[in-house]
C-alpha atoms as a PDB file:
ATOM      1  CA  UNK A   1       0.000   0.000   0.000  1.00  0.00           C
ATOM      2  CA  UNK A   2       1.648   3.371  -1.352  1.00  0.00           C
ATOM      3  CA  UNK A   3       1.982   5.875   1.905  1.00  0.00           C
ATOM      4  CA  UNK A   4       0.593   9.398   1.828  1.00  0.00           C
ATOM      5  CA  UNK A   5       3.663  12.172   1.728  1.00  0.00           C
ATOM      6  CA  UNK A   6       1.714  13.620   5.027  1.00  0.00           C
ATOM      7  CA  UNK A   7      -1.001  12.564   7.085  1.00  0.00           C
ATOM      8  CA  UNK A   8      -4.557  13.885   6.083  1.00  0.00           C
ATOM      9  CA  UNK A   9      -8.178  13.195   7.288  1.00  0.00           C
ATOM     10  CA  UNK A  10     -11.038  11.438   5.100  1.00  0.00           C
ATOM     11  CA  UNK A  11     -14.612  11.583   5.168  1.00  0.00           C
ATOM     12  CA  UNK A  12     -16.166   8.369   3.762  1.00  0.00           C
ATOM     13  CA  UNK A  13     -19.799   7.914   3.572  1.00  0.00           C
ATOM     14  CA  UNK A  14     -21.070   3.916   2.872  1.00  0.00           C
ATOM     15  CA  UNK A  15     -18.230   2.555   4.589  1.00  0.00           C
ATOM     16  CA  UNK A  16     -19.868  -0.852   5.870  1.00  0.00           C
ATOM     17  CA  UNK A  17     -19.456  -2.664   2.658  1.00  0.00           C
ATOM     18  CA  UNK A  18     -18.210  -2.899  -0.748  1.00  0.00           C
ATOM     19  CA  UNK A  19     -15.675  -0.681  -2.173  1.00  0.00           C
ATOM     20  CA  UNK A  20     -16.407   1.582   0.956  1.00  0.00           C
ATOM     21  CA  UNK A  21     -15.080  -1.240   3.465  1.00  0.00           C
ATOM     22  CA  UNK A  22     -11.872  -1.352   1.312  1.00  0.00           C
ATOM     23  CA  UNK A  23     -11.089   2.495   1.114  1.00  0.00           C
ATOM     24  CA  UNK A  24     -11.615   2.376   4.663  1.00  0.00           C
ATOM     25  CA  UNK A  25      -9.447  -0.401   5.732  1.00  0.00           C
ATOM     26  CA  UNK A  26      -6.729   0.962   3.017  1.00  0.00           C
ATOM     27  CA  UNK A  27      -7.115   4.708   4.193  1.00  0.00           C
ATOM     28  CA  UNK A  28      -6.081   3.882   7.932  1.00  0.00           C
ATOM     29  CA  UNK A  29      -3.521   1.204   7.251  1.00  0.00           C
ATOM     30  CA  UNK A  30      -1.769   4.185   5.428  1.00  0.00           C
ATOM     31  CA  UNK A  31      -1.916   5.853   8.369  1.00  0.00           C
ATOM     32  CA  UNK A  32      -4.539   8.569   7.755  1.00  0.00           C
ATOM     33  CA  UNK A  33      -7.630   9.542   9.925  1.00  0.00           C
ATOM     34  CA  UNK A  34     -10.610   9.048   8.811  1.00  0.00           C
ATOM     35  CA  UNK A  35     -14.077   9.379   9.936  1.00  0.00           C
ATOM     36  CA  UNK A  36     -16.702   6.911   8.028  1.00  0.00           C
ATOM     37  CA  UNK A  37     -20.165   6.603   7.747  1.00  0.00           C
ATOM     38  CA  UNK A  38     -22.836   3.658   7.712  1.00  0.00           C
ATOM     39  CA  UNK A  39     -26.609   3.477   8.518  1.00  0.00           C
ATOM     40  CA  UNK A  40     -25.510   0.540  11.543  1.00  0.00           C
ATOM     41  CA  UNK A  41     -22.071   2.336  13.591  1.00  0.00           C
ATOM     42  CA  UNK A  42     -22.031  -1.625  14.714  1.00  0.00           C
ATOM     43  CA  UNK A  43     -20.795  -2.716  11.380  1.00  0.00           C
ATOM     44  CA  UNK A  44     -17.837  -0.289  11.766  1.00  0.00           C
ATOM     45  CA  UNK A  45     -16.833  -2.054  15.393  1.00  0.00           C
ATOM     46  CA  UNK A  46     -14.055  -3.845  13.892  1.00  0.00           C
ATOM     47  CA  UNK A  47     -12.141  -0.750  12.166  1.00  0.00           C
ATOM     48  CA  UNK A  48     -12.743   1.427  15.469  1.00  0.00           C
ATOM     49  CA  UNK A  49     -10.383  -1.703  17.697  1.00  0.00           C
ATOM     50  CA  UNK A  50      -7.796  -1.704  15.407  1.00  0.00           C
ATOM     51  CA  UNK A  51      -7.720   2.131  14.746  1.00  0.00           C
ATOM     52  CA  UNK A  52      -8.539   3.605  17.695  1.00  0.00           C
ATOM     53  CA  UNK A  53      -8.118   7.116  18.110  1.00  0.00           C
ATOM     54  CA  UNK A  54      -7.752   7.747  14.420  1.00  0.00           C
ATOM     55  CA  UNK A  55     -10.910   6.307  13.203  1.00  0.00           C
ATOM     56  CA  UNK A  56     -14.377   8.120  14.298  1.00  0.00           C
ATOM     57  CA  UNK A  57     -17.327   5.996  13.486  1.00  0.00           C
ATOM     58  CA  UNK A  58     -20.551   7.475  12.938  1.00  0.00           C
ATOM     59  CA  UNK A  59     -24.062   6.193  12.684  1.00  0.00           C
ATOM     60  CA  UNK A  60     -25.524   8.414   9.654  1.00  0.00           C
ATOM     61  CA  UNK A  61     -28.597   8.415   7.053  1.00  0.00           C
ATOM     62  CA  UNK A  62     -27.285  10.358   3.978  1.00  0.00           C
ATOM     63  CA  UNK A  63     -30.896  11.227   3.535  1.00  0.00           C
ATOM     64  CA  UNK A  64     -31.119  13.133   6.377  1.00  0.00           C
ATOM     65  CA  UNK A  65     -29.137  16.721   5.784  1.00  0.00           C
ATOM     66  CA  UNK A  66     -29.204  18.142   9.516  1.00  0.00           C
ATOM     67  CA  UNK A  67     -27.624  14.232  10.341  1.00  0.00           C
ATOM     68  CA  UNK A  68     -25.148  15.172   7.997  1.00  0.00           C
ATOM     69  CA  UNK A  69     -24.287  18.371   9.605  1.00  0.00           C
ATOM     70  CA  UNK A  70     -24.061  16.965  12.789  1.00  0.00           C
ATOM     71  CA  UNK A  71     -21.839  14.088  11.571  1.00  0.00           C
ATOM     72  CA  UNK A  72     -19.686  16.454   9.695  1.00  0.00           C
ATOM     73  CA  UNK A  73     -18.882  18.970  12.313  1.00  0.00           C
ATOM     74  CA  UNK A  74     -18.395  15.949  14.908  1.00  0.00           C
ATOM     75  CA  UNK A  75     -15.773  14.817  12.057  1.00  0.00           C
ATOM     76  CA  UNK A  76     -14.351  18.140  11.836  1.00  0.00           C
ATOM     77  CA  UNK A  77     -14.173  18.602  16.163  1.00  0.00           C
ATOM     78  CA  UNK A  78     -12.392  15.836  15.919  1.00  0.00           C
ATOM     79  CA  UNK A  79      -9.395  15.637  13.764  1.00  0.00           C
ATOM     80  CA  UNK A  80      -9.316  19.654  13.019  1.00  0.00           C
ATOM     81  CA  UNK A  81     -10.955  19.591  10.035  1.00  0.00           C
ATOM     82  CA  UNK A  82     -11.694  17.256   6.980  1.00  0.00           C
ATOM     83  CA  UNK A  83      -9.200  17.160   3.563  1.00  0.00           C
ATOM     84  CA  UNK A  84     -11.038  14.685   1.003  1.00  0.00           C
ATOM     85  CA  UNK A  85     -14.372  13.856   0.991  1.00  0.00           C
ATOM     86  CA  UNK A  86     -15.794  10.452  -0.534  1.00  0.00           C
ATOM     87  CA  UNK A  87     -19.447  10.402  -1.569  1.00  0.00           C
ATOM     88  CA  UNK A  88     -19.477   6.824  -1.915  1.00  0.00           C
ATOM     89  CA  UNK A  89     -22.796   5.886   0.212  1.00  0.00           C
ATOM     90  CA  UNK A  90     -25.475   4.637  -2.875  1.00  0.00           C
ATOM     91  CA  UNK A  91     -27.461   1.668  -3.984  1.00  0.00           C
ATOM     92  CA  UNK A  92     -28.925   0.551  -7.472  1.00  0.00           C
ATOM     93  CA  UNK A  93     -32.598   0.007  -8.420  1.00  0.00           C
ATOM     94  CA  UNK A  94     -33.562  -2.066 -11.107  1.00  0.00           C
ATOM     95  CA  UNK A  95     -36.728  -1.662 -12.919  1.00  0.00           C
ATOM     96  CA  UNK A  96     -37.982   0.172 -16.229  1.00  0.00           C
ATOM     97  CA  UNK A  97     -38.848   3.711 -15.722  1.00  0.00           C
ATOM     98  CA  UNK A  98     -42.861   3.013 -15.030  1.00  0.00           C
ATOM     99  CA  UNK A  99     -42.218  -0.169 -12.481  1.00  0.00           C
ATOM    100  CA  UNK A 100     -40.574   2.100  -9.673  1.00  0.00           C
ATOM    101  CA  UNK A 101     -43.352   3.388  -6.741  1.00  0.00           C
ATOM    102  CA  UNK A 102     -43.246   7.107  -5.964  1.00  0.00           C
ATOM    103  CA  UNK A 103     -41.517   5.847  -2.597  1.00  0.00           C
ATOM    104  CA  UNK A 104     -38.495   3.651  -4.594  1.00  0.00           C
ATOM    105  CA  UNK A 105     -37.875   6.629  -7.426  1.00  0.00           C
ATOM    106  CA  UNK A 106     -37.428   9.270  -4.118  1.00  0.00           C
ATOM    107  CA  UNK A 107     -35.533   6.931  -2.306  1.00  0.00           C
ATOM    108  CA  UNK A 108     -32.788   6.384  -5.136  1.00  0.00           C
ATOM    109  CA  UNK A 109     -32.471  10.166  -5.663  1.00  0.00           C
ATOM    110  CA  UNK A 110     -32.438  11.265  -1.848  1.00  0.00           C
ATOM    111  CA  UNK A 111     -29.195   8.678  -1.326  1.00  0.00           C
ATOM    112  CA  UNK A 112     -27.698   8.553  -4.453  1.00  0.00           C
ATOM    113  CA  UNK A 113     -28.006  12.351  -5.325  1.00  0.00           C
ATOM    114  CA  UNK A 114     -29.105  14.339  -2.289  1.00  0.00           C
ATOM    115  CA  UNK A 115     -26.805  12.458   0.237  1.00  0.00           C
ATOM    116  CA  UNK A 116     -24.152  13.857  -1.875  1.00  0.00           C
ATOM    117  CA  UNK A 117     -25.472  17.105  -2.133  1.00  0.00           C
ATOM    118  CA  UNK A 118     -25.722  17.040   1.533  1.00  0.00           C
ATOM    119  CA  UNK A 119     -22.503  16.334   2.645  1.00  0.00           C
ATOM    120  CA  UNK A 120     -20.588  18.055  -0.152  1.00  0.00           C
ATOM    121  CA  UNK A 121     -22.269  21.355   1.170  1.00  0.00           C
ATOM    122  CA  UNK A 122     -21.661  20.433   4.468  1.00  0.00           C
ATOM    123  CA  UNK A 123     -17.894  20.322   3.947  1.00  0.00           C
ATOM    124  CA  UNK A 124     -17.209  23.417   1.812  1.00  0.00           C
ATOM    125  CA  UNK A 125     -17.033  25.886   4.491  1.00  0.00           C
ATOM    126  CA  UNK A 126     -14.289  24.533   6.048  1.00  0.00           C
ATOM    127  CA  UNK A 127     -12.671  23.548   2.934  1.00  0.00           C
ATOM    128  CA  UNK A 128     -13.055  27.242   1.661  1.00  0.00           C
ATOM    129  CA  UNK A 129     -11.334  28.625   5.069  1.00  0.00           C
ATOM    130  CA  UNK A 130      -8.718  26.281   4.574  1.00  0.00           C
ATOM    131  CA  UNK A 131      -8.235  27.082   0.962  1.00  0.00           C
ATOM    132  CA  UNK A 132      -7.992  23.546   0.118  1.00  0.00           C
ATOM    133  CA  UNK A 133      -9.852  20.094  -0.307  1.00  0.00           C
ATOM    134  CA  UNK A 134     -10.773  17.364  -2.406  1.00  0.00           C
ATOM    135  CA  UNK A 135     -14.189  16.072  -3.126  1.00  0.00           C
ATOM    136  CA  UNK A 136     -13.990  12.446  -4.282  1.00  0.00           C
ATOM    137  CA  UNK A 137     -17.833  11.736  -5.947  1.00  0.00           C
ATOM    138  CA  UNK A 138     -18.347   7.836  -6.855  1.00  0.00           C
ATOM    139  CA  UNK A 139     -20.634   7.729 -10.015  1.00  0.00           C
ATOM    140  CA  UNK A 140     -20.459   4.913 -11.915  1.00  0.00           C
ATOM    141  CA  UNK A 141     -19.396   4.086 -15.546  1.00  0.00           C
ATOM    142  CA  UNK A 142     -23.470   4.758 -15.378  1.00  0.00           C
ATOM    143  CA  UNK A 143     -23.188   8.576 -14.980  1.00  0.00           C
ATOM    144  CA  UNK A 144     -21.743   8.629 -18.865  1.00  0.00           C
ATOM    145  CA  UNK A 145     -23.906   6.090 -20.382  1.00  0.00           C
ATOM    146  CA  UNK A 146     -27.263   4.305 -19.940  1.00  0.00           C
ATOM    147  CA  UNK A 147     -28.849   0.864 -20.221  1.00  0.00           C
ATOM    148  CA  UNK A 148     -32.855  -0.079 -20.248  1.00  0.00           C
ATOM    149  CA  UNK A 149     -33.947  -1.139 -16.676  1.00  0.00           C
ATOM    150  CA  UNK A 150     -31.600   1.423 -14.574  1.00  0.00           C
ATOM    151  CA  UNK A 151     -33.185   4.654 -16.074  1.00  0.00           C
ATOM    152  CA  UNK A 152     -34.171   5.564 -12.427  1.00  0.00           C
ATOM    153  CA  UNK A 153     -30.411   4.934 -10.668  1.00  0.00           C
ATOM    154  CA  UNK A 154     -28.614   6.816 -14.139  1.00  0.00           C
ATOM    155  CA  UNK A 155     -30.710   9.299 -13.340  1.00  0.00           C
ATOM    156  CA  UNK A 156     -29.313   9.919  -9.847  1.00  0.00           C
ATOM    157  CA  UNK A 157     -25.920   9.434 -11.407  1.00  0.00           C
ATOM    158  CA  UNK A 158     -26.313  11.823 -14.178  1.00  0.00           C
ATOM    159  CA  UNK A 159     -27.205  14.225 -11.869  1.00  0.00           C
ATOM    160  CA  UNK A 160     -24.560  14.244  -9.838  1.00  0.00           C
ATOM    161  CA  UNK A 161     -21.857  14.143 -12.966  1.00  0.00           C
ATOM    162  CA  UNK A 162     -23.972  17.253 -13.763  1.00  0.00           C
ATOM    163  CA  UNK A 163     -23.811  19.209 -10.276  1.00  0.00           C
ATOM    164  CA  UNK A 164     -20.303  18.273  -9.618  1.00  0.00           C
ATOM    165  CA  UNK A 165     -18.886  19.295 -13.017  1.00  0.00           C
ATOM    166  CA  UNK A 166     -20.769  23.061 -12.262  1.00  0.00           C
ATOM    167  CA  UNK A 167     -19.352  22.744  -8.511  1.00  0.00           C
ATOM    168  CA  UNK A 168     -15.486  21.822  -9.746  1.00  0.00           C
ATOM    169  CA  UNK A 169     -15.629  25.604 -11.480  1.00  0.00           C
ATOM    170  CA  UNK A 170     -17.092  26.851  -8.632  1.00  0.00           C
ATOM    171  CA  UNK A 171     -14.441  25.890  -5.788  1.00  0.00           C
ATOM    172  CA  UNK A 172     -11.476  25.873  -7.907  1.00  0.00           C
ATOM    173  CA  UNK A 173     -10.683  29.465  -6.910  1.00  0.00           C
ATOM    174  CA  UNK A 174     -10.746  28.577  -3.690  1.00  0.00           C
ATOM    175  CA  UNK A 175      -8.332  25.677  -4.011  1.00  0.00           C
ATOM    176  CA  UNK A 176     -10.512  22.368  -3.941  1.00  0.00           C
ATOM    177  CA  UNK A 177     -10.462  19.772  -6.416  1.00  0.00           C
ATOM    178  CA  UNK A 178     -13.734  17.537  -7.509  1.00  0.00           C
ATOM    179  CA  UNK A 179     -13.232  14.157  -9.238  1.00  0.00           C
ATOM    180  CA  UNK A 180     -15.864  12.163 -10.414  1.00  0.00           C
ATOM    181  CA  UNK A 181     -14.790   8.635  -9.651  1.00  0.00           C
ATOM    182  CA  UNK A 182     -16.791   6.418 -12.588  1.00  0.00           C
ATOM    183  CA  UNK A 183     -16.235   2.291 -11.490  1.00  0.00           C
ATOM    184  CA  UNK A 184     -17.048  -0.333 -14.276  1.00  0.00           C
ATOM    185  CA  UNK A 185     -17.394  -3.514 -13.251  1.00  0.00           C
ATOM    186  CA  UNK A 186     -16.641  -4.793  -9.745  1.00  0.00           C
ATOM    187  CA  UNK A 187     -18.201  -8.121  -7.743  1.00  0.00           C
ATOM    188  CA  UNK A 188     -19.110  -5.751  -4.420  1.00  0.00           C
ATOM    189  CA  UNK A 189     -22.529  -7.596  -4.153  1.00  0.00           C
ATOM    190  CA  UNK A 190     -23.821  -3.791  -5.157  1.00  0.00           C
ATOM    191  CA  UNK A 191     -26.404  -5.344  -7.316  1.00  0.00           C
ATOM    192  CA  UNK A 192     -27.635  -8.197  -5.096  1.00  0.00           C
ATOM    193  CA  UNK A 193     -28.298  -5.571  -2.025  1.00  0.00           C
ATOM    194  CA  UNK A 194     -30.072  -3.463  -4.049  1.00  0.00           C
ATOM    195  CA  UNK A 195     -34.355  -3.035  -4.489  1.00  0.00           C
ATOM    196  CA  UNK A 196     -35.624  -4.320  -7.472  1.00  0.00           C
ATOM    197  CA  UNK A 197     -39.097  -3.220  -8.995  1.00  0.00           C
ATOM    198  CA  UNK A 198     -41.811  -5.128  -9.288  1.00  0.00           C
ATOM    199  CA  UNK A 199     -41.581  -6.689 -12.831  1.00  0.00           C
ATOM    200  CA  UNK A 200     -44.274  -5.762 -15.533  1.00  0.00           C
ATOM    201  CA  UNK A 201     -44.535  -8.460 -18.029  1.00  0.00           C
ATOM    202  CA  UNK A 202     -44.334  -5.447 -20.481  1.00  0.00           C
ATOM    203  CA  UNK A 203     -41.045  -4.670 -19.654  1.00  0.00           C
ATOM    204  CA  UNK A 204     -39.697  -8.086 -20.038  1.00  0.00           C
ATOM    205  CA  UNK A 205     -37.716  -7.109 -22.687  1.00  0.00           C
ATOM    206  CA  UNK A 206     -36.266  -3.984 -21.105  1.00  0.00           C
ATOM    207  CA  UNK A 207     -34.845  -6.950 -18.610  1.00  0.00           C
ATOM    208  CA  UNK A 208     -33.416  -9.094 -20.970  1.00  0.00           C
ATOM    209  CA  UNK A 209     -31.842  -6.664 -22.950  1.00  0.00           C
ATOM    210  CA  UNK A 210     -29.978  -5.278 -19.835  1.00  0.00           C
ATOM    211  CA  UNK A 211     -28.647  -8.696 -18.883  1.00  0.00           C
ATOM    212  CA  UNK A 212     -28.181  -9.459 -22.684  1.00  0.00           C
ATOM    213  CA  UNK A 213     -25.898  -6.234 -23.129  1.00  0.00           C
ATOM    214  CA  UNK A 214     -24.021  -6.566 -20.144  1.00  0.00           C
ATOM    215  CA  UNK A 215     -23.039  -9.878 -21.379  1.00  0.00           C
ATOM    216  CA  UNK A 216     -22.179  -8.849 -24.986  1.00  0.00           C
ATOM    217  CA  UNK A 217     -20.309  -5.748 -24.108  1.00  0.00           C
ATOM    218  CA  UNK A 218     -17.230  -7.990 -22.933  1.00  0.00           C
ATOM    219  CA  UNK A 219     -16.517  -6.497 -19.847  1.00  0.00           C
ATOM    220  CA  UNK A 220     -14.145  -8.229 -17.122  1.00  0.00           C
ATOM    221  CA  UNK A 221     -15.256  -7.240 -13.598  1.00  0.00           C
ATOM    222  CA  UNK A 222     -12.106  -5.766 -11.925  1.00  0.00           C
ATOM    223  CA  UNK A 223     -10.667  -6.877  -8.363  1.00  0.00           C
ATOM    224  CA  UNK A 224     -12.301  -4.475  -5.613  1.00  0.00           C
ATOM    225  CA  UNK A 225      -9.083  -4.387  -3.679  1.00  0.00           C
ATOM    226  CA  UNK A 226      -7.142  -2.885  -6.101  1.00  0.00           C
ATOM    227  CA  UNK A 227      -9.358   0.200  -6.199  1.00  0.00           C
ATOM    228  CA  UNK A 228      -7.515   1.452  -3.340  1.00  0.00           C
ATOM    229  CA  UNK A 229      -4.217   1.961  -5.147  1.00  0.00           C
ATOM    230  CA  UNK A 230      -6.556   4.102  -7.836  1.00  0.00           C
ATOM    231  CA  UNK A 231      -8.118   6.096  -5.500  1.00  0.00           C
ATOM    232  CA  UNK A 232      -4.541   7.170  -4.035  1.00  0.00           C
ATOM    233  CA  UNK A 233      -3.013   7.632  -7.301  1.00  0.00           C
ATOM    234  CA  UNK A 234      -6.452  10.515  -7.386  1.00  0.00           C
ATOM    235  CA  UNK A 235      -5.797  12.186  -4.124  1.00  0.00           C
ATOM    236  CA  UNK A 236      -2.020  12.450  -3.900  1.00  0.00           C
ATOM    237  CA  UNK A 237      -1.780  13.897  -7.208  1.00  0.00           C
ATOM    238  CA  UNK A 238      -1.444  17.805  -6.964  1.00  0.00           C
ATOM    239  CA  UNK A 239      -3.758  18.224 -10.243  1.00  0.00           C
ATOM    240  CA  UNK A 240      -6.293  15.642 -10.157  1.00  0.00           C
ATOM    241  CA  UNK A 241      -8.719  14.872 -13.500  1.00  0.00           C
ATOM    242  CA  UNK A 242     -12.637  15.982 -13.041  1.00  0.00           C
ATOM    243  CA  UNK A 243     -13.500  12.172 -14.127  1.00  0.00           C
ATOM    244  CA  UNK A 244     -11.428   8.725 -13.722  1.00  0.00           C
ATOM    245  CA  UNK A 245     -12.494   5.746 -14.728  1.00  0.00           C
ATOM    246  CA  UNK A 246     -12.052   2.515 -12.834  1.00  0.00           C
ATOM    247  CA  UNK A 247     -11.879  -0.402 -14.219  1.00  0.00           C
ATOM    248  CA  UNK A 248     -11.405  -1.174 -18.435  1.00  0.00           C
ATOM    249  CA  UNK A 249     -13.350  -1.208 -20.911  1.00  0.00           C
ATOM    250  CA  UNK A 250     -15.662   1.546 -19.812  1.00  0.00           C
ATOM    251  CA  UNK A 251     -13.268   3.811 -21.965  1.00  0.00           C
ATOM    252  CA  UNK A 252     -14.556   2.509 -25.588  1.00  0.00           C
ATOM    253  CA  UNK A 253     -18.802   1.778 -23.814  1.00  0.00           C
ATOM    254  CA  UNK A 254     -17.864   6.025 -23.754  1.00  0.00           C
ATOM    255  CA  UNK A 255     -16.633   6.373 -27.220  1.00  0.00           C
ATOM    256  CA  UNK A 256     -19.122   4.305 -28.538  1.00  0.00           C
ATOM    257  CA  UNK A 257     -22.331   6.056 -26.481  1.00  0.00           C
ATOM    258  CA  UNK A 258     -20.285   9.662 -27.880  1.00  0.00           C
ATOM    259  CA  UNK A 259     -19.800   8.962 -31.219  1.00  0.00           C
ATOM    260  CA  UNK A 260     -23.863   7.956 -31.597  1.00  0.00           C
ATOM    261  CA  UNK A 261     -24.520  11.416 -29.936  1.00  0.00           C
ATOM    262  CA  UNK A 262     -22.556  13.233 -31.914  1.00  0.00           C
ATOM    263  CA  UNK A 263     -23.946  11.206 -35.221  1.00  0.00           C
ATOM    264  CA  UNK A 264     -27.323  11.480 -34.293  1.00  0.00           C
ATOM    265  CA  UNK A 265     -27.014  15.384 -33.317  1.00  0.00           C
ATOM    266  CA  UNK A 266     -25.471  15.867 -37.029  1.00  0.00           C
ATOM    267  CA  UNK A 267     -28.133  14.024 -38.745  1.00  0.00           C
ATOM    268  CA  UNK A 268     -30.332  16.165 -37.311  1.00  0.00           C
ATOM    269  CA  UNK A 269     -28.634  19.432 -37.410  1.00  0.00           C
ATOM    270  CA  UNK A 270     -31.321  20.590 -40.092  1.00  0.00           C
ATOM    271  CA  UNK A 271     -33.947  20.691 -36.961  1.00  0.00           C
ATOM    272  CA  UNK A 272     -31.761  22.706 -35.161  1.00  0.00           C
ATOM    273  CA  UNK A 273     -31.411  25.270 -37.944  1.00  0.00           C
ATOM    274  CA  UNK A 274     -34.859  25.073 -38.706  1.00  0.00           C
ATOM    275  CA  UNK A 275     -35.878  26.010 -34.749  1.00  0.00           C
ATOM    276  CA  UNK A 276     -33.346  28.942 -35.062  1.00  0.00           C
ATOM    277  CA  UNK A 277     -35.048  30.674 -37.787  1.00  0.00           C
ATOM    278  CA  UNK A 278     -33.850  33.034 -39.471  1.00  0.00           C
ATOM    279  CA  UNK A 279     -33.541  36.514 -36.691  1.00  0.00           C
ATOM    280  CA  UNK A 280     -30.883  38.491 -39.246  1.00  0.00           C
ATOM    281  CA  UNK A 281     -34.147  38.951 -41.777  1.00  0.00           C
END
C-alpha cells in the first residue's frame, strides 16, 4: 500500500461494505484519519479496535441533511478539520422507468443524489477557510452512459456528474479539487443488495436486454481491492482529472455512447437550424 507524503483526514460515507469497506481499511492502514459513515455504527466495530483514536465511526442516514451536519462537524471537532471527501454511500434500483413506486424513485435520488449534495455542502465551508480540499464523488461508468432497466439509478448518477462538473468551477478558486470517480465492473454484491421493482410483463424485454448487453459488451469485472491503489493515485496527485475511470473497458462503452450522440445530433442538425429561424431577416 503506497503511503501518503503527510497525514490527512477522510470523510467516507457507505463505509460498511463494498468498495467503501476497502477504502476504509486501506485509508487507515496508510496511516490517515478518517471518519466513516454507515446506517448501523455496529458494522464499523471492527475498524474502530484496530484504529482507535484515528478512526471516528458514525451512525448516519445520507438522507437526512441536519444528520449530515451533525456528523460532519463531529468529524471536523475531531481531527481539526476534513481534507477529502468520498461520496461513496449509494445503492442501485432495477426496474424500467414506469415499475418504480413514488416511494423507490425518491428513495434512489435522496441517497444517491441528495446524500451527496448534503454532505458536499456540508464540507465546503471549512474547505473554503482552509483554501484547500478534495471532493472524491463515486458515479459509476453509469453517470456517462445508460442501459434499459436502470433509467431511475442513471438518473441519480447523471445528476450528480452534472452538479459536480458546475461545482469543480465553482471551488477551484478557492483551491478544492472535484473528481468524479466512474467504477465499471466490480463483484461488491452492489447489485444483489439493491431493491428491485416489481416486474411488468411489459417490460420483459427492457430486462433481458440489460442482462443481454451486459453480457455482450465484454466487460471483465475488476478486483475491488485494487481500487484502493486508484483512489490514491487521485488524491495524492497535486492536479487531479474531473472524471477517472475505474476499471477497463468503460473507456470505448464512452466512445461508442459519444460517437452515436454526436452522429445522431449531425443528422439532425437541419432541426436545429430550422428552430433557429432566421432573426438576421
Amino acid at each position: 500500500m503506497s503511503k501518503a507524503t503527510t497525514s490527512r483526514t477522510w470523510f467516507l460515507t457507505g463505509a460498511s461494505r463494498g468498495l467503501g469497506a476497502i477504502w476504509a481499511e486501506a485509508i487507515l492502514a496508510r496511516g490517515d484519519q478518517l471518519a466513516a459513515t454507515a446506517r448501523d455504527r455496529a458494522a464499523l466495530a471492527p475498524l474502530a479496535e484496530r484504529y482507535g483514536a484515528r478512526f471516528l465511526p458514525l451512525e448516519l442516514d445520507v438522507r437526512d441533511a441536519a444528520a449530515v451536519r451533525d456528523a460532519v462537524r463531529s468529524a471536523e471537532a475531531a481531527f481539526g478539520g476534513i481534507d477529502v471527501l468520498v461520496n461513496n454511500a449509494g445503492h442501485m434500483l432495477v426496474g424500467a422507468v414506469e415499475e418504480a413506486t413514488e416511494d423507490q424513485a425518491r428513495a434512489q435520488m435522496d441517497v444517491n443524489y441528495f446524500g451527496a449534495l448534503w454532505t458536499t455542502r456540508a464540507v465546503l465551508p471549512g474547505m473554503r477557510e482552509r483554501r484547500s480540499g478534495h471532493i472524491l464523488q463515486v458515479t459509476s461508468l453509469g453517470g456517462l452512459v445508460a442501459y434499459p432497466a436502470l433509467g431511475l439509478y442513471h438518473a441519480t448518477k447523471w445528476a450528480l456528474e452534472a452538479m459536480s462538473q458546475s461545482l469543480a468551477a465553482e471551488v477551484a478558486a478557492h483551491g478544492i479539487h472535484v473528481t468524479l470517480i466512474e467504477p465499471v465492473m466490480f463483484p461488491t454484491g452492489l447489485a444483489s443488495s439493491s431493491p428491485q421493482t416489481e416486474a411488468d410483463p411489459a417490460y420483459t424485454h427492457a430486462r433481458q436486454s440489460l442482462y443481454s448487453g451486459a453480457q455482450a459488451t465484454g466487460l471483465t469485472p475488476g478486483d475491488p481491492t485494487a481500487t484502493a491503489e486508484a483512489l490514491f493515485a487521485i488524491t495524492d496527485t497535486p492536479e487531479p482529472p474531473l472524471r477517472a475511470l475505474f476499471g477497463t473497458g468503460g473507456l470505448e462503452a464512452v466512445r461508442t455512447e459519444y460517437a452515436g450522440r454526436l452522429a445522431s445530433l449531425e443528422q439532425w442538425d437541419h432541426v436545429a437550424r430550422l428552430a433557429q429561424g432566421n432573426p438576421a431577416s
